[in-house]
N, C-alpha and C. Protein backbone atom coordinates (compact mmCIF):
# COMPACT_ATOMS: atom_id res chain seq x y z
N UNK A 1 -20.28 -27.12 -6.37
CA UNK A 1 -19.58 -25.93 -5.95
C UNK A 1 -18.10 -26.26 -5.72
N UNK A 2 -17.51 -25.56 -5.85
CA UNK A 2 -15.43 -25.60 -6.27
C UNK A 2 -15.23 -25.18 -5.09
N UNK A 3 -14.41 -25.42 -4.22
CA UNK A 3 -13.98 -25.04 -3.18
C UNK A 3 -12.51 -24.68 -3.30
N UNK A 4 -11.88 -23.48 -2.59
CA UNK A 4 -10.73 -22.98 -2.70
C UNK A 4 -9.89 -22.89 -1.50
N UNK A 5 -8.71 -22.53 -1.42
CA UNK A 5 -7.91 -22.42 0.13
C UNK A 5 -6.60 -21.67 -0.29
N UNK A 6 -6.07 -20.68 0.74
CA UNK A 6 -5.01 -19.80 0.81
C UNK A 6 -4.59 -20.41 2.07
N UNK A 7 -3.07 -19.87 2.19
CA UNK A 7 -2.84 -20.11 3.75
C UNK A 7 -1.28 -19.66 3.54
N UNK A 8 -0.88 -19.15 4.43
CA UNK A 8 0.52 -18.94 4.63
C UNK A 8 1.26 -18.66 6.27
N UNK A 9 2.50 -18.03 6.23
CA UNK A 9 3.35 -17.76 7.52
C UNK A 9 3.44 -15.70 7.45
N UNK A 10 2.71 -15.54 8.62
CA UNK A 10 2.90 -14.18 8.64
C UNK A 10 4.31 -13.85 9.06
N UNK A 11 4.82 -12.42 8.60
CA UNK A 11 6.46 -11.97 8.86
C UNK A 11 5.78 -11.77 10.75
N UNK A 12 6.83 -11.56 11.42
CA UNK A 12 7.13 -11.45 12.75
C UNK A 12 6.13 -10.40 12.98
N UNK A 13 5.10 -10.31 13.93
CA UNK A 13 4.24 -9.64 14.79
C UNK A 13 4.84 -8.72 15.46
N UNK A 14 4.39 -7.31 15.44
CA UNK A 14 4.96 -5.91 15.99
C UNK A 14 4.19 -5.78 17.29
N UNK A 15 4.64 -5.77 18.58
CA UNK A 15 4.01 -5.31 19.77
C UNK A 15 2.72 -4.13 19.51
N UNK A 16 1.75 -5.11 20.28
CA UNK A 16 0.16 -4.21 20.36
C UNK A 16 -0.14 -3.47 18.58
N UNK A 17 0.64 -4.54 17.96
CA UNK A 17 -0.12 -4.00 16.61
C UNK A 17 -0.98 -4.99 15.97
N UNK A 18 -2.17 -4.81 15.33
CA UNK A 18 -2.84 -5.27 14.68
C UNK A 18 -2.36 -5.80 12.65
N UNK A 19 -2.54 -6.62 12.92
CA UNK A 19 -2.16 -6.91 11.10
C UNK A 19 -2.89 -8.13 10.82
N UNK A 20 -3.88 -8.00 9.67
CA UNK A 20 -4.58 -8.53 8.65
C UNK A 20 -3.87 -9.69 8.07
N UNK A 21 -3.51 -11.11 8.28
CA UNK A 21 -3.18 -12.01 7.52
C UNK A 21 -3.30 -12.39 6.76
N UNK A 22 -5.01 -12.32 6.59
CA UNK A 22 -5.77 -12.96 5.50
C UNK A 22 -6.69 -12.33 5.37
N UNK A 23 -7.42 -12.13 4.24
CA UNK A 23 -8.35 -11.46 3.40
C UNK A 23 -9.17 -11.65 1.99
N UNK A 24 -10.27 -11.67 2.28
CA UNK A 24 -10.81 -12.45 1.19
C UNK A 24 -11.96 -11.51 0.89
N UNK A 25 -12.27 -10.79 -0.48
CA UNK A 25 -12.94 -9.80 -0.81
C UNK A 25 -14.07 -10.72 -1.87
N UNK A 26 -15.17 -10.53 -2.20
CA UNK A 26 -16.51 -11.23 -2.79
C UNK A 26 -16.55 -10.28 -3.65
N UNK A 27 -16.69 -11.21 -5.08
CA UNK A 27 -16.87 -9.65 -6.06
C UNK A 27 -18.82 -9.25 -5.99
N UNK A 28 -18.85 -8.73 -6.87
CA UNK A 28 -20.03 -7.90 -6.97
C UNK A 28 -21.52 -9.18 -7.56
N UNK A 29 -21.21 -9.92 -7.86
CA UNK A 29 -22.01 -11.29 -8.44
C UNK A 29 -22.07 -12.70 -7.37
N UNK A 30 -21.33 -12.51 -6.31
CA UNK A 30 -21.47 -13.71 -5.67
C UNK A 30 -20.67 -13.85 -4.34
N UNK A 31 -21.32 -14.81 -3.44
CA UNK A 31 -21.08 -14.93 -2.15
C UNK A 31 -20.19 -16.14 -2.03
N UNK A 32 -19.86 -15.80 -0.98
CA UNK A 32 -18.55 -17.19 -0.11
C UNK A 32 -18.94 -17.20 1.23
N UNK A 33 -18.82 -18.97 1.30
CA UNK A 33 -18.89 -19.64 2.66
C UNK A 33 -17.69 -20.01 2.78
N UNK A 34 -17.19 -19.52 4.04
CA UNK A 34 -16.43 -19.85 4.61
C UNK A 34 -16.42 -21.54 5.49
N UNK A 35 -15.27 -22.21 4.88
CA UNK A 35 -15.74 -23.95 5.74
C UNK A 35 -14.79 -23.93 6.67
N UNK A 36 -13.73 -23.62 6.69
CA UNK A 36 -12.89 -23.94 8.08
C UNK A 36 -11.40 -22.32 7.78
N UNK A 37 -10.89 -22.33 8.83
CA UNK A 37 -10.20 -21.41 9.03
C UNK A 37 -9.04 -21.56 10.01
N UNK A 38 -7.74 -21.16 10.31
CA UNK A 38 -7.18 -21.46 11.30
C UNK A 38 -5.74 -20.97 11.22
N UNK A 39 -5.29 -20.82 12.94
CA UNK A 39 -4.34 -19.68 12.88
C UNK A 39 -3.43 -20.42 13.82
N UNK A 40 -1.84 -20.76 13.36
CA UNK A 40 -1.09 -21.16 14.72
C UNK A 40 0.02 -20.24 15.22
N UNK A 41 0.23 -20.34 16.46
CA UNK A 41 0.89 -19.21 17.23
C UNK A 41 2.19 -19.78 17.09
N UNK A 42 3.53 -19.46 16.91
CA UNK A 42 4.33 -19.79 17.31
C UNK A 42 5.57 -19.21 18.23
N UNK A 43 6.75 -19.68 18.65
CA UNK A 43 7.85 -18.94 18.78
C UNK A 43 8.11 -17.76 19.91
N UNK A 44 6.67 -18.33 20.93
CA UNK A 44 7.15 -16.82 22.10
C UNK A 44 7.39 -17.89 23.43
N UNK A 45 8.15 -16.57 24.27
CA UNK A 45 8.25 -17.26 25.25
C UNK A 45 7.21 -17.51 26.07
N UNK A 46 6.97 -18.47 27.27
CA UNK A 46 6.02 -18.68 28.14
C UNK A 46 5.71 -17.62 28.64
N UNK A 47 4.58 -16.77 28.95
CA UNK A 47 4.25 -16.20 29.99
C UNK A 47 4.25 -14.53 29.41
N UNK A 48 4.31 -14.29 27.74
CA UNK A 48 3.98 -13.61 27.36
C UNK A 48 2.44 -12.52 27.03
N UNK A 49 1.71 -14.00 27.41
CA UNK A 49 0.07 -13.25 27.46
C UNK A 49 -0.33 -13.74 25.54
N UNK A 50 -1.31 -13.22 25.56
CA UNK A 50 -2.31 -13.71 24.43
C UNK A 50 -2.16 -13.16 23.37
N UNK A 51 -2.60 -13.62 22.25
CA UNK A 51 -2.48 -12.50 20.85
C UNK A 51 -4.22 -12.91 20.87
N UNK A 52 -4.67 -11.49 20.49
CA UNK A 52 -6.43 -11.55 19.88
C UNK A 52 -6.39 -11.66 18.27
N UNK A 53 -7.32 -12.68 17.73
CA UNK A 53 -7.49 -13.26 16.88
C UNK A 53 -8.71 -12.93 16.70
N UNK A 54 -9.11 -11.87 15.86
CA UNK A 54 -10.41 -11.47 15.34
C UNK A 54 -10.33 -11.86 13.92
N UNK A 55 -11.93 -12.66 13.49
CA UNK A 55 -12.48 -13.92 12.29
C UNK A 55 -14.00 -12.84 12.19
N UNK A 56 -13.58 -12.34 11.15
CA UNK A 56 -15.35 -12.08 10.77
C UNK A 56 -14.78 -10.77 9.50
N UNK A 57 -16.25 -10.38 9.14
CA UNK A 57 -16.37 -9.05 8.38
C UNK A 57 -15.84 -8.09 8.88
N UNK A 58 -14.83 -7.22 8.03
CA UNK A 58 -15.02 -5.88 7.98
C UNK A 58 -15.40 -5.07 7.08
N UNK A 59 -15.37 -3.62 7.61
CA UNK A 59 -16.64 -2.99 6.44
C UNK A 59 -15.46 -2.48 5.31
N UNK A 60 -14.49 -2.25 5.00
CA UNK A 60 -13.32 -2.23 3.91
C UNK A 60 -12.20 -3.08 3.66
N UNK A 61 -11.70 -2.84 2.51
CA UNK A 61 -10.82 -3.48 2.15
C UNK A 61 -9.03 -3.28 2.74
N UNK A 62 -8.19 -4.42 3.11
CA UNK A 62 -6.68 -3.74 3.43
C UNK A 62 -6.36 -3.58 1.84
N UNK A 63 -5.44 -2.21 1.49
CA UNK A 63 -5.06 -1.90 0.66
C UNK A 63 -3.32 -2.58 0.52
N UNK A 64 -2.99 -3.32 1.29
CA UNK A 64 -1.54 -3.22 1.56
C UNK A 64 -0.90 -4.42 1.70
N UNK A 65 -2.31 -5.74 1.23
CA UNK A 65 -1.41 -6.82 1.36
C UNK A 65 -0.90 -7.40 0.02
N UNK A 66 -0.40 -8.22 0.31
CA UNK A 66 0.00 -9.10 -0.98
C UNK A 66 -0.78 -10.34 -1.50
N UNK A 67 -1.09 -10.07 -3.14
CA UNK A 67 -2.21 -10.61 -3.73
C UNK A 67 -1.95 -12.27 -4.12
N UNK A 68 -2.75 -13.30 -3.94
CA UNK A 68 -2.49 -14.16 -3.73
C UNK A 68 -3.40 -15.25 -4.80
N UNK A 69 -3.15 -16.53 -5.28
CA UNK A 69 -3.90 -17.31 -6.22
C UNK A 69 -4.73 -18.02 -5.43
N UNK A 70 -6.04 -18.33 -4.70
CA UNK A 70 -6.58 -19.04 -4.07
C UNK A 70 -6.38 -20.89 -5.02
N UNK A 71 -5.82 -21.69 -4.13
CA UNK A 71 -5.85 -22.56 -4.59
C UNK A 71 -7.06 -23.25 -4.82
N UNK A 72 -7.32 -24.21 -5.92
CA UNK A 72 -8.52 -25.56 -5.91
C UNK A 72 -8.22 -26.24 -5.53
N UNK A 73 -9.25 -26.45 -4.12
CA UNK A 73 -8.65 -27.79 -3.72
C UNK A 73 -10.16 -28.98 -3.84
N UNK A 74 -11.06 -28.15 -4.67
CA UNK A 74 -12.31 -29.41 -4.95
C UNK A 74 -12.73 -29.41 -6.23
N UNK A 75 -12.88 -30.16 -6.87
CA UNK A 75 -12.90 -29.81 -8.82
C UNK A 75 -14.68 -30.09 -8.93
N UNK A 76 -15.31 -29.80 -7.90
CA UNK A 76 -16.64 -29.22 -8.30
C UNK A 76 -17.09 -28.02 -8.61
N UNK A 77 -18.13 -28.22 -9.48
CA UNK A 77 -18.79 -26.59 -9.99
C UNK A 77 -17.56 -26.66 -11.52
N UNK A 78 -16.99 -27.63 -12.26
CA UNK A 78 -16.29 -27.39 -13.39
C UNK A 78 -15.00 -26.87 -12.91
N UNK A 79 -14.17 -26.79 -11.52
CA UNK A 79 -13.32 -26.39 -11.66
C UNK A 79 -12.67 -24.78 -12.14
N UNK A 80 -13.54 -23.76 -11.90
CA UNK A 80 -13.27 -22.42 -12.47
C UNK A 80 -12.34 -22.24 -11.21
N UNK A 81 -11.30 -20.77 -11.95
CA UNK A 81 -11.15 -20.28 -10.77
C UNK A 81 -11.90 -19.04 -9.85
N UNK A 82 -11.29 -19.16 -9.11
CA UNK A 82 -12.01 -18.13 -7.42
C UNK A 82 -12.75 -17.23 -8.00
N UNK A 83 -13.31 -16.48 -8.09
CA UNK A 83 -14.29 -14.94 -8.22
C UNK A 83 -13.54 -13.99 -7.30
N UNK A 84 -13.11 -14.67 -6.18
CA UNK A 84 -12.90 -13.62 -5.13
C UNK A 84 -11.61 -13.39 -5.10
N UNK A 85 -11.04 -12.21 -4.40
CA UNK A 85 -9.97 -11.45 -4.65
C UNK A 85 -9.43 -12.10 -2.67
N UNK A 86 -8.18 -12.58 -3.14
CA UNK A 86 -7.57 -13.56 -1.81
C UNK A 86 -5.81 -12.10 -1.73
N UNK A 87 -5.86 -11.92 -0.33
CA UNK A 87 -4.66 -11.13 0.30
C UNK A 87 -3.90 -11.68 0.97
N UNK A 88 -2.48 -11.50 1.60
CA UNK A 88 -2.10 -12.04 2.72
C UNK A 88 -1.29 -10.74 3.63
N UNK A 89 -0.93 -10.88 4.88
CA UNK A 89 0.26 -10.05 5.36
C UNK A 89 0.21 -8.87 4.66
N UNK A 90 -0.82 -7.96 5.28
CA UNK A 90 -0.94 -6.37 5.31
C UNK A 90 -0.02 -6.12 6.16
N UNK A 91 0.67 -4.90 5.26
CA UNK A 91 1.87 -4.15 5.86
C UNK A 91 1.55 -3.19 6.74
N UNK A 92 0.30 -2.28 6.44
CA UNK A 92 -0.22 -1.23 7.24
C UNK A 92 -1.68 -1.84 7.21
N UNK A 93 -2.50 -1.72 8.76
CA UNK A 93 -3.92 -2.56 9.07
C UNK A 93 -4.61 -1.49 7.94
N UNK A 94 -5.97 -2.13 7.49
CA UNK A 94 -6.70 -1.37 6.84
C UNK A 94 -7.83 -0.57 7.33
N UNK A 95 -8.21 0.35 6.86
CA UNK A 95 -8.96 1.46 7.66
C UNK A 95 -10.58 0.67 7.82
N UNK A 96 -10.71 -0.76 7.36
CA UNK A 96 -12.17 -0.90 7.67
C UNK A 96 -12.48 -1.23 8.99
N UNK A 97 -13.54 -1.35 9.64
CA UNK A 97 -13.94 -1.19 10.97
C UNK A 97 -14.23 -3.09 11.18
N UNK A 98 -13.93 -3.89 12.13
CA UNK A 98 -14.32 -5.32 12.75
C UNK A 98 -15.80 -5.02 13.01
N UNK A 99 -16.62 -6.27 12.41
CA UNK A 99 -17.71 -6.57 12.30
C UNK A 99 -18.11 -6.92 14.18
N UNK A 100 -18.70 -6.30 15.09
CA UNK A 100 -18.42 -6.79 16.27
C UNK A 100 -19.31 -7.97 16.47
N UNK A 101 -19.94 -8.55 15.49
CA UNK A 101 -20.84 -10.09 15.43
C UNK A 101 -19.74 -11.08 14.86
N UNK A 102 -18.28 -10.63 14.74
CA UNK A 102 -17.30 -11.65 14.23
C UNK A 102 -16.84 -12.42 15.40
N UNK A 103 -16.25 -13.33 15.54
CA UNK A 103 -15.37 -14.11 16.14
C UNK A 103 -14.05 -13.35 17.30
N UNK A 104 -14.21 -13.48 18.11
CA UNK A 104 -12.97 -12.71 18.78
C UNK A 104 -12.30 -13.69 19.80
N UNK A 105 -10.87 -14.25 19.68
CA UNK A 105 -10.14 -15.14 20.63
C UNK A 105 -9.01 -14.57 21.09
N UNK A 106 -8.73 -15.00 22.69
CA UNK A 106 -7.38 -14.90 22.95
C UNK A 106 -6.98 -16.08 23.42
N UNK A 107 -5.47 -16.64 22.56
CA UNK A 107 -5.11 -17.53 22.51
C UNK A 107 -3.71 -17.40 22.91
N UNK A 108 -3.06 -18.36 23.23
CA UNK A 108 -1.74 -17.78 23.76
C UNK A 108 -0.63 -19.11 22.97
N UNK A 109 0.27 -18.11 22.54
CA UNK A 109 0.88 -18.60 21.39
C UNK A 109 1.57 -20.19 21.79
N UNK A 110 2.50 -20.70 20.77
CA UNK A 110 2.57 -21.73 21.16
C UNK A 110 1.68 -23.27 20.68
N UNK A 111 0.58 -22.57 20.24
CA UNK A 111 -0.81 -23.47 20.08
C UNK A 111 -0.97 -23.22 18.88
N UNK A 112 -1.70 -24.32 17.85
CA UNK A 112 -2.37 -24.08 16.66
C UNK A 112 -3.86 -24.61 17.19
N UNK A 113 -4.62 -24.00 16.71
CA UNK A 113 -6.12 -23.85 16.56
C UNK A 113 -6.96 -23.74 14.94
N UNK A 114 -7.76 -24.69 14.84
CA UNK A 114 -8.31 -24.89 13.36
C UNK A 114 -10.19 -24.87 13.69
N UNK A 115 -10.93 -24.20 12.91
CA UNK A 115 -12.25 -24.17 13.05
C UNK A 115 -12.94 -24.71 11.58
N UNK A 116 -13.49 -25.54 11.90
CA UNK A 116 -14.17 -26.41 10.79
C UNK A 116 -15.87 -25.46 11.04
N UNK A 117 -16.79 -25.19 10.09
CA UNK A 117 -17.71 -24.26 10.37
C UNK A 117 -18.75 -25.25 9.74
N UNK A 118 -19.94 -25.82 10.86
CA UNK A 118 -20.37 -26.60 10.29
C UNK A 118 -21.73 -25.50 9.23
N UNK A 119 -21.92 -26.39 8.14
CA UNK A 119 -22.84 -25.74 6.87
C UNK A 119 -23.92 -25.27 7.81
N UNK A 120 -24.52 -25.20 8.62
CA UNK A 120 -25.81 -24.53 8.97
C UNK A 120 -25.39 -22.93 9.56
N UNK A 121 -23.70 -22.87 9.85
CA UNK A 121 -23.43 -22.02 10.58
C UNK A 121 -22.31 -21.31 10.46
N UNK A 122 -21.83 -21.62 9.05
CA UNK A 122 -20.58 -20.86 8.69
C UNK A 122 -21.07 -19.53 7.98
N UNK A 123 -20.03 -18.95 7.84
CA UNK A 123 -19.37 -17.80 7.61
C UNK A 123 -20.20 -17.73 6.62
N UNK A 124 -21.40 -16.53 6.30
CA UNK A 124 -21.90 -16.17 4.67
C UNK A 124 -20.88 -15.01 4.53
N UNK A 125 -20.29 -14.69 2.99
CA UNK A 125 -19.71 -13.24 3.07
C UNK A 125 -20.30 -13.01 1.80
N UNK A 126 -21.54 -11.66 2.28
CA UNK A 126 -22.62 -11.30 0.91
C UNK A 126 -21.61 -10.97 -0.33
N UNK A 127 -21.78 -10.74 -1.30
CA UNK A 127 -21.35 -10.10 -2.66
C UNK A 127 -20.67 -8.48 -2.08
N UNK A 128 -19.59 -8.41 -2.81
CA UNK A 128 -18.68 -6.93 -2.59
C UNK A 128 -18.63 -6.57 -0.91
N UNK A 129 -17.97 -7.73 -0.13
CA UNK A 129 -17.39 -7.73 1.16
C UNK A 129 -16.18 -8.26 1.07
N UNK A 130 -16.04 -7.68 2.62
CA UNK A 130 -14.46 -8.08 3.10
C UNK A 130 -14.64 -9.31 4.04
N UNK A 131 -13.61 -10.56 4.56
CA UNK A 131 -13.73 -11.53 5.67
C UNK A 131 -11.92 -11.44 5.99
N UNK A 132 -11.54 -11.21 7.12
CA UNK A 132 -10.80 -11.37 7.49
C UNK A 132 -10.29 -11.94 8.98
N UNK A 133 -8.91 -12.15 8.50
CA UNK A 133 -8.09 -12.91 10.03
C UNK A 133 -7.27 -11.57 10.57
N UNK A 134 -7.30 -11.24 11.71
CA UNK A 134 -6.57 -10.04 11.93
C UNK A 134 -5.75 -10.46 13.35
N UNK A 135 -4.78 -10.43 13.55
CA UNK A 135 -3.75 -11.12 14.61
C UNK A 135 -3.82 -9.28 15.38
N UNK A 136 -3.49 -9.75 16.94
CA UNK A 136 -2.87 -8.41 17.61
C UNK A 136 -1.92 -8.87 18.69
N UNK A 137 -1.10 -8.70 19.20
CA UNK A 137 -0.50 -9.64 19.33
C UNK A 137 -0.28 -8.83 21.15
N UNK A 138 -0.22 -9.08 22.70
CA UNK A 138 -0.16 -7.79 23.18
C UNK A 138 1.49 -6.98 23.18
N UNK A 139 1.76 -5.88 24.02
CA UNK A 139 3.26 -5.43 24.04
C UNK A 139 4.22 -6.13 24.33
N UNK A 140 3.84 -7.21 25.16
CA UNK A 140 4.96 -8.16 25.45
C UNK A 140 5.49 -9.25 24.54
N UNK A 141 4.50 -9.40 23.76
CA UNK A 141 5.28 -9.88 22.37
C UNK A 141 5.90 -9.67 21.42
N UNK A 142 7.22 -9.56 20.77
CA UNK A 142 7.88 -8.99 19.84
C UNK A 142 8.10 -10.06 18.70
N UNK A 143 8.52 -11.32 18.94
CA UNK A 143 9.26 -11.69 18.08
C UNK A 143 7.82 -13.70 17.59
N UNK A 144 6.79 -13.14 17.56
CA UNK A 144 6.29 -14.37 17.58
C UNK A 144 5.88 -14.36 15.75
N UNK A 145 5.41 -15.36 14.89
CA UNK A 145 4.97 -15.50 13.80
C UNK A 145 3.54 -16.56 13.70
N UNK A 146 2.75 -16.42 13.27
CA UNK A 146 1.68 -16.98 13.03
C UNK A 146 1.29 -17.56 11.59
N UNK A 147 0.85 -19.34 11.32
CA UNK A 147 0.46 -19.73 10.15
C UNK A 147 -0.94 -19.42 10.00
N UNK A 148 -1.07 -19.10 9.07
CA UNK A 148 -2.83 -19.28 8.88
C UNK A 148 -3.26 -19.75 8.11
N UNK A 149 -4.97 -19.92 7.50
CA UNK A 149 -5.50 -20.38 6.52
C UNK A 149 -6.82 -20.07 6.51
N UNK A 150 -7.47 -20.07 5.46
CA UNK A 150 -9.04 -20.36 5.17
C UNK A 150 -8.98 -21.08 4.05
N UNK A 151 -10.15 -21.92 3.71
CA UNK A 151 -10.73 -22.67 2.96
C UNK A 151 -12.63 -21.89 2.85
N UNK A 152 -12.70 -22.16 0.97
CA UNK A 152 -13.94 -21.32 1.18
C UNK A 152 -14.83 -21.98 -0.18
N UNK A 153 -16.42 -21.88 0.22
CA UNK A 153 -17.11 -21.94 -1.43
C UNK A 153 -17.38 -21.23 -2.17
N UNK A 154 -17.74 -20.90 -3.21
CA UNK A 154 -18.30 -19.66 -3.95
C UNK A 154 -19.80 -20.23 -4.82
N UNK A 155 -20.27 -18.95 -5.05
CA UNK A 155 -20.90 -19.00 -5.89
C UNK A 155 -22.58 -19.76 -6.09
N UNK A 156 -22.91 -19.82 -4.78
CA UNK A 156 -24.26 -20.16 -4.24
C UNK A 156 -25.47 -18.86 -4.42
């Protein structure tokens, strides 16, 4: 199995708004495990309070981010590329609803945080789903930016 990875720097976080970093859609023939994932806070002042970091399914797609080449970073399975359709930095959040069996953190910026998902217990995302990273950042934050990433398998 080929393993792939996206990752980038989100533009500056809008007070108490929600925005989609990352996004990873499964086409209609095949599933992705998710192996590790991770989001770092940067650039606020002390004592600003938390940004929530919701990791899991939602039930639609963001229409609004920018489309991205999932890199290879394992030349098993022949080396094909991705199946799956990889996003970054949605401009407007997307109308699908958070899986409430996903992942939900508040972390307070400043910090990077990385989740390695061990194989008995990572991330399945069935055929023709959404998996996303969705930052919220609260009102007292204006000016912070966040790196992110996933790494993923296909085709099991």
């Amino acid at each position: 199995m080929a393993a792939y990875s996206v990752s980038g720097v989100s533009a500056t976080l809008v007070a108490s708004t929600a925005v989609s970093v990352f996004e990873l859609k499964t086409p209609a023939t095949a599933y992705a495990k998710i192996t590790k994932w991770w989001v770092d806070l940067n650039d606020v002042t002390s004592g600003q309070g938390t940004v929530l970091v919701q990791v899991g399914r939602f039930s639609a797609a963001v229409t609004t981010n920018t489309a991205v080449t999932p890199a290879l970073v394992d030349y098993g399975g022949n080396g094909i590329a991705s199946q799956c359709t990889a996003g970054i930095n949605a401009t407007v959040e997307g109308a699908g609803t958070f899986n409430t069996n996903g992942e939900q953190h508040n972390w307070f910026p400043n910090t990077s945080t990385a989740f390695w998902e061990p194989d008995t217990s990572a991330w399945v995302v069935p055929p023709s789903s959404f998996f996303r990273i969705r930052l919220t950042p609260p009102a007292t934050i204006t000016s912070t930016t966040a790196t992110y990433g996933c790494t993923w398998t296909e085709g099991y």
